[in-house]
Structure formats: structure tokens, C-alpha cells
N, C-alpha and C. Protein backbone atom coordinates (compact mmCIF):
# COMPACT_ATOMS: atom_id res chain seq x y z
N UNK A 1 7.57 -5.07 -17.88
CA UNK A 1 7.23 -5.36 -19.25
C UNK A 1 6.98 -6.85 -19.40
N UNK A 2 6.13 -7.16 -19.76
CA UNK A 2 5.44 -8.54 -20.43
C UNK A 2 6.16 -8.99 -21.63
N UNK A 3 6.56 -9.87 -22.14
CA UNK A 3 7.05 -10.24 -23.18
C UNK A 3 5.26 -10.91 -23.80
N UNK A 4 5.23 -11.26 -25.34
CA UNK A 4 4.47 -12.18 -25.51
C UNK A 4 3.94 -13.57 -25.04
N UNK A 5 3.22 -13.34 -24.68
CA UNK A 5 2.45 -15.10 -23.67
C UNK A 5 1.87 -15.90 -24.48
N UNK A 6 1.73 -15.38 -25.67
CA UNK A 6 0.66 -16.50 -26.32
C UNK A 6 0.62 -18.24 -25.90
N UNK A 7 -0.55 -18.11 -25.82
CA UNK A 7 -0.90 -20.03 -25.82
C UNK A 7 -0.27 -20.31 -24.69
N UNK A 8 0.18 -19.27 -23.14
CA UNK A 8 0.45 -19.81 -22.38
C UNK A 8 -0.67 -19.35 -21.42
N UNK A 9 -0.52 -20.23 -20.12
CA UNK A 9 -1.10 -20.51 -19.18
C UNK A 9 -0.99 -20.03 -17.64
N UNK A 10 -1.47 -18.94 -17.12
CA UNK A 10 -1.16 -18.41 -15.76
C UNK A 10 -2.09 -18.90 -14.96
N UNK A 11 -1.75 -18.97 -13.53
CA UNK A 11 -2.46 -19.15 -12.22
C UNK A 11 -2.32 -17.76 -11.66
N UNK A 12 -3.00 -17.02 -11.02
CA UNK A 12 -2.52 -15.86 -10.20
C UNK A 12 -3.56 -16.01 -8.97
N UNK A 13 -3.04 -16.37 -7.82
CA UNK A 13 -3.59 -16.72 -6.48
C UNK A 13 -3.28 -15.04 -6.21
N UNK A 14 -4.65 -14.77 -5.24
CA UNK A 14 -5.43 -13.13 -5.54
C UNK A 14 -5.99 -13.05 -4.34
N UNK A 15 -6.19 -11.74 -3.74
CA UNK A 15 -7.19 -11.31 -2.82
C UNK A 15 -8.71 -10.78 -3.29
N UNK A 16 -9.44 -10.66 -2.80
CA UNK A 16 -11.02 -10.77 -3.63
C UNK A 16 -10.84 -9.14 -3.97
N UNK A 17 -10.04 -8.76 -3.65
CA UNK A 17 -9.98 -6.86 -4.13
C UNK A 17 -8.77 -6.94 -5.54
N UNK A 18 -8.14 -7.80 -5.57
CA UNK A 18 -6.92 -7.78 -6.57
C UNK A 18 -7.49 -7.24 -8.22
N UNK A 19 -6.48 -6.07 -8.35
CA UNK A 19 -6.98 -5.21 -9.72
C UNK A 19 -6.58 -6.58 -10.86
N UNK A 20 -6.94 -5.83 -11.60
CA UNK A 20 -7.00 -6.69 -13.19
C UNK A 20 -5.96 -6.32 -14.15
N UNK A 21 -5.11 -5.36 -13.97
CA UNK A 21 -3.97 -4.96 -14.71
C UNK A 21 -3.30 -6.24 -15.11
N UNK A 22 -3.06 -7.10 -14.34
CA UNK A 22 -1.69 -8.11 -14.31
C UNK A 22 -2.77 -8.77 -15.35
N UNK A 23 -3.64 -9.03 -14.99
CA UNK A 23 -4.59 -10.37 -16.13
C UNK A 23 -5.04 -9.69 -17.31
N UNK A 24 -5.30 -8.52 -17.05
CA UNK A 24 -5.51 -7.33 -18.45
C UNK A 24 -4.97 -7.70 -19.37
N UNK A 25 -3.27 -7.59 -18.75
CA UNK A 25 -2.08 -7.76 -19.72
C UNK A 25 -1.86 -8.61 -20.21
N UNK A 26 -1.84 -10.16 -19.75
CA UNK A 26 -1.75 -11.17 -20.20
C UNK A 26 -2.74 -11.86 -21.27
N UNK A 27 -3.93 -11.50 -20.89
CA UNK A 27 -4.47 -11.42 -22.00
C UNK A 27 -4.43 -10.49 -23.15
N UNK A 28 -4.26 -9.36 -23.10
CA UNK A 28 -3.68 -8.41 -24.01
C UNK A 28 -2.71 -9.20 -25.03
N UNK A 29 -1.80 -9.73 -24.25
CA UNK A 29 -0.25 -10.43 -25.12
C UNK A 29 -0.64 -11.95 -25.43
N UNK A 30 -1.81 -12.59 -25.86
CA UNK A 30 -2.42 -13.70 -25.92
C UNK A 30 -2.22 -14.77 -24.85
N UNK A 31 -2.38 -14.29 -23.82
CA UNK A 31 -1.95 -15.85 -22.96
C UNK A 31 -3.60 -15.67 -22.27
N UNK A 32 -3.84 -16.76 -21.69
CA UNK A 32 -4.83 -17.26 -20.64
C UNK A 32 -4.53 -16.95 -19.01
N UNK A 33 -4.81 -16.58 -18.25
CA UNK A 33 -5.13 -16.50 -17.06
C UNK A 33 -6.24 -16.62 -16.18
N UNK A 34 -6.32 -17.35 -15.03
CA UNK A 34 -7.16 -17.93 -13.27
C UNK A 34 -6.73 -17.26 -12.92
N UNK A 35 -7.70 -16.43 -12.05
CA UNK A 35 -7.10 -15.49 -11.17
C UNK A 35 -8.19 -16.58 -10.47
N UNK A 36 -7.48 -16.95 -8.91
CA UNK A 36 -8.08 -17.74 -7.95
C UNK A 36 -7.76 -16.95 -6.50
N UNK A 37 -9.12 -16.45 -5.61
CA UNK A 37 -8.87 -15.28 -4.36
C UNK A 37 -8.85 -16.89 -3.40
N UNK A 38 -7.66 -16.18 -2.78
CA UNK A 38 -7.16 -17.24 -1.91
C UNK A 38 -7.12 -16.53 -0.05
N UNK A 39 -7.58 -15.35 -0.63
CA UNK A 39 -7.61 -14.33 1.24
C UNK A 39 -8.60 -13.50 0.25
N UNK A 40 -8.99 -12.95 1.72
CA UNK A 40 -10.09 -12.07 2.14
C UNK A 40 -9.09 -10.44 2.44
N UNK A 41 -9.11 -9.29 1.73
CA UNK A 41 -9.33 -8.55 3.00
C UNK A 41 -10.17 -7.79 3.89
N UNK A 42 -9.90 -7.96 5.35
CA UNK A 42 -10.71 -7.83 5.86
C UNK A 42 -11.21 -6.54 6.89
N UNK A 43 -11.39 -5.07 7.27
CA UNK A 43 -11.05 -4.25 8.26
C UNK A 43 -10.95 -4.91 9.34
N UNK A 44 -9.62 -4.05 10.48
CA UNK A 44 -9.34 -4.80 11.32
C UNK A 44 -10.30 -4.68 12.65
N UNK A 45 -10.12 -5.91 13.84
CA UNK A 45 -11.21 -5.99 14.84
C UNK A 45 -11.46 -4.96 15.42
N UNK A 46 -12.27 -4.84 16.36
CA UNK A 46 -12.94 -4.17 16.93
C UNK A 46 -11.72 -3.42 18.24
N UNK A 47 -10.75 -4.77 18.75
CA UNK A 47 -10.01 -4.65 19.86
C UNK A 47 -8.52 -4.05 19.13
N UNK A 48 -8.27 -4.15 17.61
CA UNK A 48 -7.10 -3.56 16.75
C UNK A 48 -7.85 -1.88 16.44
N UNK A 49 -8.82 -1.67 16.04
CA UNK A 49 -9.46 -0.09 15.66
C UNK A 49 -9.36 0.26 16.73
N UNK A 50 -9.23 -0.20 18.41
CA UNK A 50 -9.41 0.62 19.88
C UNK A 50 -7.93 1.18 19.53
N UNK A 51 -7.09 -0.08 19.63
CA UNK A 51 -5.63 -0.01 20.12
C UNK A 51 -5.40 1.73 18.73
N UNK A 52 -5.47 1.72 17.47
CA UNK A 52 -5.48 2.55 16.87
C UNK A 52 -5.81 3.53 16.96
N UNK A 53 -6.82 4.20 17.32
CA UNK A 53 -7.28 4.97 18.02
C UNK A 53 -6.70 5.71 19.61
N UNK A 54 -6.00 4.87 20.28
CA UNK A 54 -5.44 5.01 21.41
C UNK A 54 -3.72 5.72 20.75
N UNK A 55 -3.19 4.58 20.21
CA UNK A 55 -2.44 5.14 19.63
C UNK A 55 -1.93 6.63 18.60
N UNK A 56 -3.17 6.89 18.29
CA UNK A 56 -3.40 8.16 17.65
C UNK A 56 -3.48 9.43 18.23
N UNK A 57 -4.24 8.89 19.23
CA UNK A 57 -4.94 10.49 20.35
C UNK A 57 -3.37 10.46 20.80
N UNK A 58 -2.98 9.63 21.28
CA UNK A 58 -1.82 9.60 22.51
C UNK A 58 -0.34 9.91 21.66
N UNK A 59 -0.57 9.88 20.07
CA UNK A 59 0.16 10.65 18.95
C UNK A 59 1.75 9.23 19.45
N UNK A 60 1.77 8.56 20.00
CA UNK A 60 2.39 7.37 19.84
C UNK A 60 3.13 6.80 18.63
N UNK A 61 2.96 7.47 17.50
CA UNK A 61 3.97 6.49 16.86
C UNK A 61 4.46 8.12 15.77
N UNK A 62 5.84 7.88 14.83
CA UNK A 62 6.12 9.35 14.18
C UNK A 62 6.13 9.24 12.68
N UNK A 63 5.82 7.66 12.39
CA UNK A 63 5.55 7.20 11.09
C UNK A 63 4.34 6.36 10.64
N UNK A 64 3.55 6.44 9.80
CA UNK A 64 2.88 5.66 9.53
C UNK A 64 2.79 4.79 7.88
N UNK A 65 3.13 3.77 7.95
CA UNK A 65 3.52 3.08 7.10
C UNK A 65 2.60 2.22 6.28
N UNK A 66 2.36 2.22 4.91
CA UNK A 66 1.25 1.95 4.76
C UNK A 66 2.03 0.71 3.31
N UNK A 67 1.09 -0.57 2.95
CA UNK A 67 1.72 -1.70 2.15
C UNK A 67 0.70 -1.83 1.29
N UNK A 68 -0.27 -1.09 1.13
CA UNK A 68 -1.56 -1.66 0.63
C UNK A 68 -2.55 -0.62 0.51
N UNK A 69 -3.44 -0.44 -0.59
CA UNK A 69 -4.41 0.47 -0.68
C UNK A 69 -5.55 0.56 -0.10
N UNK A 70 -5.83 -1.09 0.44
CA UNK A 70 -6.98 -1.20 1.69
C UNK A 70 -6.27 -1.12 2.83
N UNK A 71 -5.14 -0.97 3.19
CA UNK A 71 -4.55 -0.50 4.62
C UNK A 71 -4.75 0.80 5.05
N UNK A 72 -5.03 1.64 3.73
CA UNK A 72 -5.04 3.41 3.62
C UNK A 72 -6.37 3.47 3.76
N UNK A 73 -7.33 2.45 3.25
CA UNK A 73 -8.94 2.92 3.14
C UNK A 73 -9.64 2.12 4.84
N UNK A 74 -8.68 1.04 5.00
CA UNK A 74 -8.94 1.36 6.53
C UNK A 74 -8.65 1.78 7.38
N UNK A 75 -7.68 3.04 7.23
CA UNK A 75 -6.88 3.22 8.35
C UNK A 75 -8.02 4.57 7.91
N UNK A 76 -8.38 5.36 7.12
CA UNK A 76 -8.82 6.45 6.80
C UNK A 76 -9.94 6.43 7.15
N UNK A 77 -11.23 5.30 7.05
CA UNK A 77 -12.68 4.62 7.90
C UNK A 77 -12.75 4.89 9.43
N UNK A 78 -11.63 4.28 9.89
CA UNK A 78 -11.06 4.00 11.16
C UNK A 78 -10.80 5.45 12.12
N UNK A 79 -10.20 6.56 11.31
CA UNK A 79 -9.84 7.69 11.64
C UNK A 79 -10.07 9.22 11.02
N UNK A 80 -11.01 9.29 10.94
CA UNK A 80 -11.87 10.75 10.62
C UNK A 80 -10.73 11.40 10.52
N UNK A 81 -10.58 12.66 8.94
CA UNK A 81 -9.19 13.22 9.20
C UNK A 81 -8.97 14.11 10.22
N UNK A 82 -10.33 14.64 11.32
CA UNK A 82 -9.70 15.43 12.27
C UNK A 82 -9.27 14.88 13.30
N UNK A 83 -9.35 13.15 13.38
CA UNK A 83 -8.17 12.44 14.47
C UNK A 83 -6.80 11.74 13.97
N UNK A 84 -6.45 12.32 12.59
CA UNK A 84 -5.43 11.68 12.10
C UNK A 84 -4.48 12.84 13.09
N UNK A 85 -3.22 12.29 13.49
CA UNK A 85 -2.75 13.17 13.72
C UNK A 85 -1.17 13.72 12.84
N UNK A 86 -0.28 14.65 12.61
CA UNK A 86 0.83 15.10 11.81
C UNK A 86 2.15 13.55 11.91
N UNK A 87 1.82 12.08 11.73
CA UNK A 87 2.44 11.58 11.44
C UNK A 87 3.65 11.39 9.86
N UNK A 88 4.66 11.10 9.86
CA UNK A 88 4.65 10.82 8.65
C UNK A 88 4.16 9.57 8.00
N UNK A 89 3.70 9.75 6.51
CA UNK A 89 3.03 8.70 6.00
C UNK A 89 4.00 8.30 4.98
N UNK A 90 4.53 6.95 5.13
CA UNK A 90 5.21 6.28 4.14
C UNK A 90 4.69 4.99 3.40
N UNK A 91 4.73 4.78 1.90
CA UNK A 91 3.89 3.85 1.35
C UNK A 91 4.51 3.11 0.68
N UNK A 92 4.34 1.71 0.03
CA UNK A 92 4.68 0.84 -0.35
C UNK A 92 5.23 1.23 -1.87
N UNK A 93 4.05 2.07 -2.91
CA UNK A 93 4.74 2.40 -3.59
C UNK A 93 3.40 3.18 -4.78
N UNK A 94 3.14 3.50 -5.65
CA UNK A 94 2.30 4.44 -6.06
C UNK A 94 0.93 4.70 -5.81
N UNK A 95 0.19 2.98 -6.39
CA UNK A 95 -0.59 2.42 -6.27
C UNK A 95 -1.49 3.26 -4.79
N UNK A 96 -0.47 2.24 -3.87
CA UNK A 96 -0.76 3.15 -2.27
C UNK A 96 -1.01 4.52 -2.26
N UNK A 97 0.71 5.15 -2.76
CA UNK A 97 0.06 6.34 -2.53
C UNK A 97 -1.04 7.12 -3.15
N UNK A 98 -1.72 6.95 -4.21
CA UNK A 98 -2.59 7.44 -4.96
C UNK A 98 -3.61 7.11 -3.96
N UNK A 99 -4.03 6.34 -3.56
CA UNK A 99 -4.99 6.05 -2.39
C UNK A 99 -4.93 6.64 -1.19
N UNK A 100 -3.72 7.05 -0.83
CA UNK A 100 -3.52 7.66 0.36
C UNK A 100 -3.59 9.34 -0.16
N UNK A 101 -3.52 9.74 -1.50
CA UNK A 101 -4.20 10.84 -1.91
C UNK A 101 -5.58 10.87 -1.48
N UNK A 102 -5.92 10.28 -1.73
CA UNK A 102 -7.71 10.28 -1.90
C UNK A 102 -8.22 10.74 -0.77
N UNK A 103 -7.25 10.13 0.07
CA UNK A 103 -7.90 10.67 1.77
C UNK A 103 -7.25 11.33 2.38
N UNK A 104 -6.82 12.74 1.66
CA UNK A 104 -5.73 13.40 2.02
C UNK A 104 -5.17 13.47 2.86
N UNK A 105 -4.55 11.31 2.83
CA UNK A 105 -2.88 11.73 3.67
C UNK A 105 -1.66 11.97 2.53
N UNK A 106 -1.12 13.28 3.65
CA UNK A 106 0.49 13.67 2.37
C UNK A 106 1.13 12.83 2.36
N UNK A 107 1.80 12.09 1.57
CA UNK A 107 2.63 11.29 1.83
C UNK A 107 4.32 11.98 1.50
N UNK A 108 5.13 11.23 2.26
CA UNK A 108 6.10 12.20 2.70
C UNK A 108 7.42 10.96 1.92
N UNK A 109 7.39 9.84 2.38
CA UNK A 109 7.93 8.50 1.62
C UNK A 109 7.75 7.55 0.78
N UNK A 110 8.63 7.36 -0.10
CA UNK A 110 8.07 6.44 -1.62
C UNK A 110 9.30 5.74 -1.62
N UNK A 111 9.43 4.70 -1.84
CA UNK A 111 10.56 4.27 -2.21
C UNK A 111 10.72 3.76 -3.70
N UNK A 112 12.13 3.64 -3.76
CA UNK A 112 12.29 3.60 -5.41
C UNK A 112 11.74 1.75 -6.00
N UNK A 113 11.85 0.83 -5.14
CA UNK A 113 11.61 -0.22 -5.55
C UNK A 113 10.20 -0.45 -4.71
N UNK A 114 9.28 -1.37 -5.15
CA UNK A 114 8.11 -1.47 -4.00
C UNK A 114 8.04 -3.38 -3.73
N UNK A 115 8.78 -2.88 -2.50
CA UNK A 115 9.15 -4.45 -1.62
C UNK A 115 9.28 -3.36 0.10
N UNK A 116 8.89 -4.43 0.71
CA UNK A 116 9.36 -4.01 2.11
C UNK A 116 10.75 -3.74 2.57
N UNK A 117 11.33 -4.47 2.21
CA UNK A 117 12.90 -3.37 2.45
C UNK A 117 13.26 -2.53 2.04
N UNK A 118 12.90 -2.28 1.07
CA UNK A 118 13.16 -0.56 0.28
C UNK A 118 12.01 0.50 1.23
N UNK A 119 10.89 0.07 1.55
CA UNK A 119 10.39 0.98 2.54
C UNK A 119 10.84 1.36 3.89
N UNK A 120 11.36 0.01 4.36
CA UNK A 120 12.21 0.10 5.59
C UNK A 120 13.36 1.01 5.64
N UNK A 121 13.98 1.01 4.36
CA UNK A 121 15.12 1.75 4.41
C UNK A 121 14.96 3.03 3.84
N UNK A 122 13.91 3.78 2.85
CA UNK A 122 13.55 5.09 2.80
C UNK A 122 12.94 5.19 4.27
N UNK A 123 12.26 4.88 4.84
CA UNK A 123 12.31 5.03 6.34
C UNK A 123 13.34 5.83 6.99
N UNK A 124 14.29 4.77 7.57
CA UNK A 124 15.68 5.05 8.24
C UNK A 124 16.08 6.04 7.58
N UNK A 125 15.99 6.71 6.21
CA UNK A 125 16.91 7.47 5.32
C UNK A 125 16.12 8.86 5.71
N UNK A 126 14.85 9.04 5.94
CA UNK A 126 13.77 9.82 6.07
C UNK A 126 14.35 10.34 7.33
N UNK A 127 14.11 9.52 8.73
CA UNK A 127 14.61 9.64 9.52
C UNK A 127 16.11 9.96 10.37
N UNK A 128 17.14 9.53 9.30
CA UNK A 128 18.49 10.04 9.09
C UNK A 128 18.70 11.55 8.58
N UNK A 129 17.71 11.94 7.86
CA UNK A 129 18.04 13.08 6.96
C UNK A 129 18.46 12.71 5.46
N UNK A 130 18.68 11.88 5.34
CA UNK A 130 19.33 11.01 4.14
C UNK A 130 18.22 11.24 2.61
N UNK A 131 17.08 10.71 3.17
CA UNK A 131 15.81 11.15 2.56
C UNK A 131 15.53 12.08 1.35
N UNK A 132 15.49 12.09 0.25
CA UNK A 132 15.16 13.54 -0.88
C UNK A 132 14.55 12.81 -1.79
N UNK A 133 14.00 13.56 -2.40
CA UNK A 133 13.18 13.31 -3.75
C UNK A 133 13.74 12.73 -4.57
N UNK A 134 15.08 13.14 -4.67
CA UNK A 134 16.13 12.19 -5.76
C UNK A 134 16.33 10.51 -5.24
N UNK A 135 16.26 10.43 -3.85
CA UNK A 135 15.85 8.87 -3.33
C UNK A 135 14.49 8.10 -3.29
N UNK A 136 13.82 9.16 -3.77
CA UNK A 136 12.61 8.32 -4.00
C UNK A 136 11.72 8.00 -5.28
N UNK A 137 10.81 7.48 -5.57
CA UNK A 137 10.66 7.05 -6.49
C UNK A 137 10.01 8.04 -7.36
């Protein structure tokens, strides 16, 4: 929740994909905001899409963890869904997963806060058995 901003002044250092909600709002509640893109994102190289790919066929990893909605739209570019293979897919937090809808991966982990340690640890909890719907968000 935003309190009123009026007549104040934001900086928001941004990636050239960064949604407009946060600046929506602030202007909504009278304040001013710069949104200034300070990174690129970018799909990954040529020698990171091999290693991915290798990793996939060879079914190498039992989670796949996702922080970002262009992490899901490149990992989904990258991997046609008939080489995705039955990993679990765990995400940063709605945003993600709504994106990781799109390219129908199920997602299996949400955590209740969206920071990297709360994913780390619905992780371990997933993997413990610990894991339920009531632990996630």
C-alpha cells in the first residue's frame, strides 16, 4: 500500500522491460516519478542455451527455479514444451508465475513472501515434504 506522495519525488532505476504499476501508482497518489533503465535484459548466450539444453535431455536437475518473468519467457524460447522435461517449477512469486502459466509450466512452488529466501526455503520445504498450499502463497 502507497500512502499519499503528493509533491514528492521518486527515482526508480529499472530494466528496459520494468512494468509501470509501481509509477502508475505514484502518480495515481500525486507524486512524480524517473523511471531510469539501468540493465538490459538480455536471452542467455549461445554457450548458456547449449549447457541448458544438455542439462534438460540428460533431465539433470529436479527443480527449476524461476525469479523473473523473462527467465520463464527464456527458458520457454530456449525449450520447446516437448523438451521441457517433468521438473519441478518453483517461482519467485505471482507475477512469475502467471508467466510461467502462459507457457504451460505447472508450477508446483510459490512462496508466501517474494524475496529469494523465502523461495529457497519453500524449496527445502517442497523437498522435505513440509510443502502445502497452506505454506504457500
Amino acid at each position: 500500500e502507497l500512502p499519499d506522495v503528493r509533491d514528492r519525488r521518486f527515482l526508480q532505476p529499472c530494466s528496459d522491460i520494468a512494468r509501470e504499476e509501481v509509477a502508475d501508482g505514484i502518480r495515481a497518489r500525486g507524486g512524480e516519478i524517473q523511471q531510469l533503465v539501468v540493465y538490459r535484459t538480455l536471452p542467455p548466450d549461445d554457450e548458456n542455451a547449449r549447457r541448458l539444453a544438455e542439462h534438460t535431455d540428460l533431465q539433470t536437475y529436479d527443480c527449476v527455479a524461476f525469479f523473473s518473468p523473462s527467465a520463464v519467457r527464456h527458458y520457454a524460447e530456449l525449450l520447446p514444451e516437448t523438451q521441457r522435461h517433468t521438473a519441478i517449477v518453483a517461482v519467485i512469486g505471482d507475477t512469475t508465475g502467471a508467466e510461467a502459466a502462459t507457457h504451460d509450466l505447472r508450477v508446483r512452488i510459490i512462496p508466501r513472501e517474494q524475496h529469494a529466501a523465502a523461495l529457497a526455503d519453500a524449496i527445502v520445504a517442497w523437498h522435505q515434504g513440509r510443502y502445502s498450499d497452506d505454506t504457500a502463497a
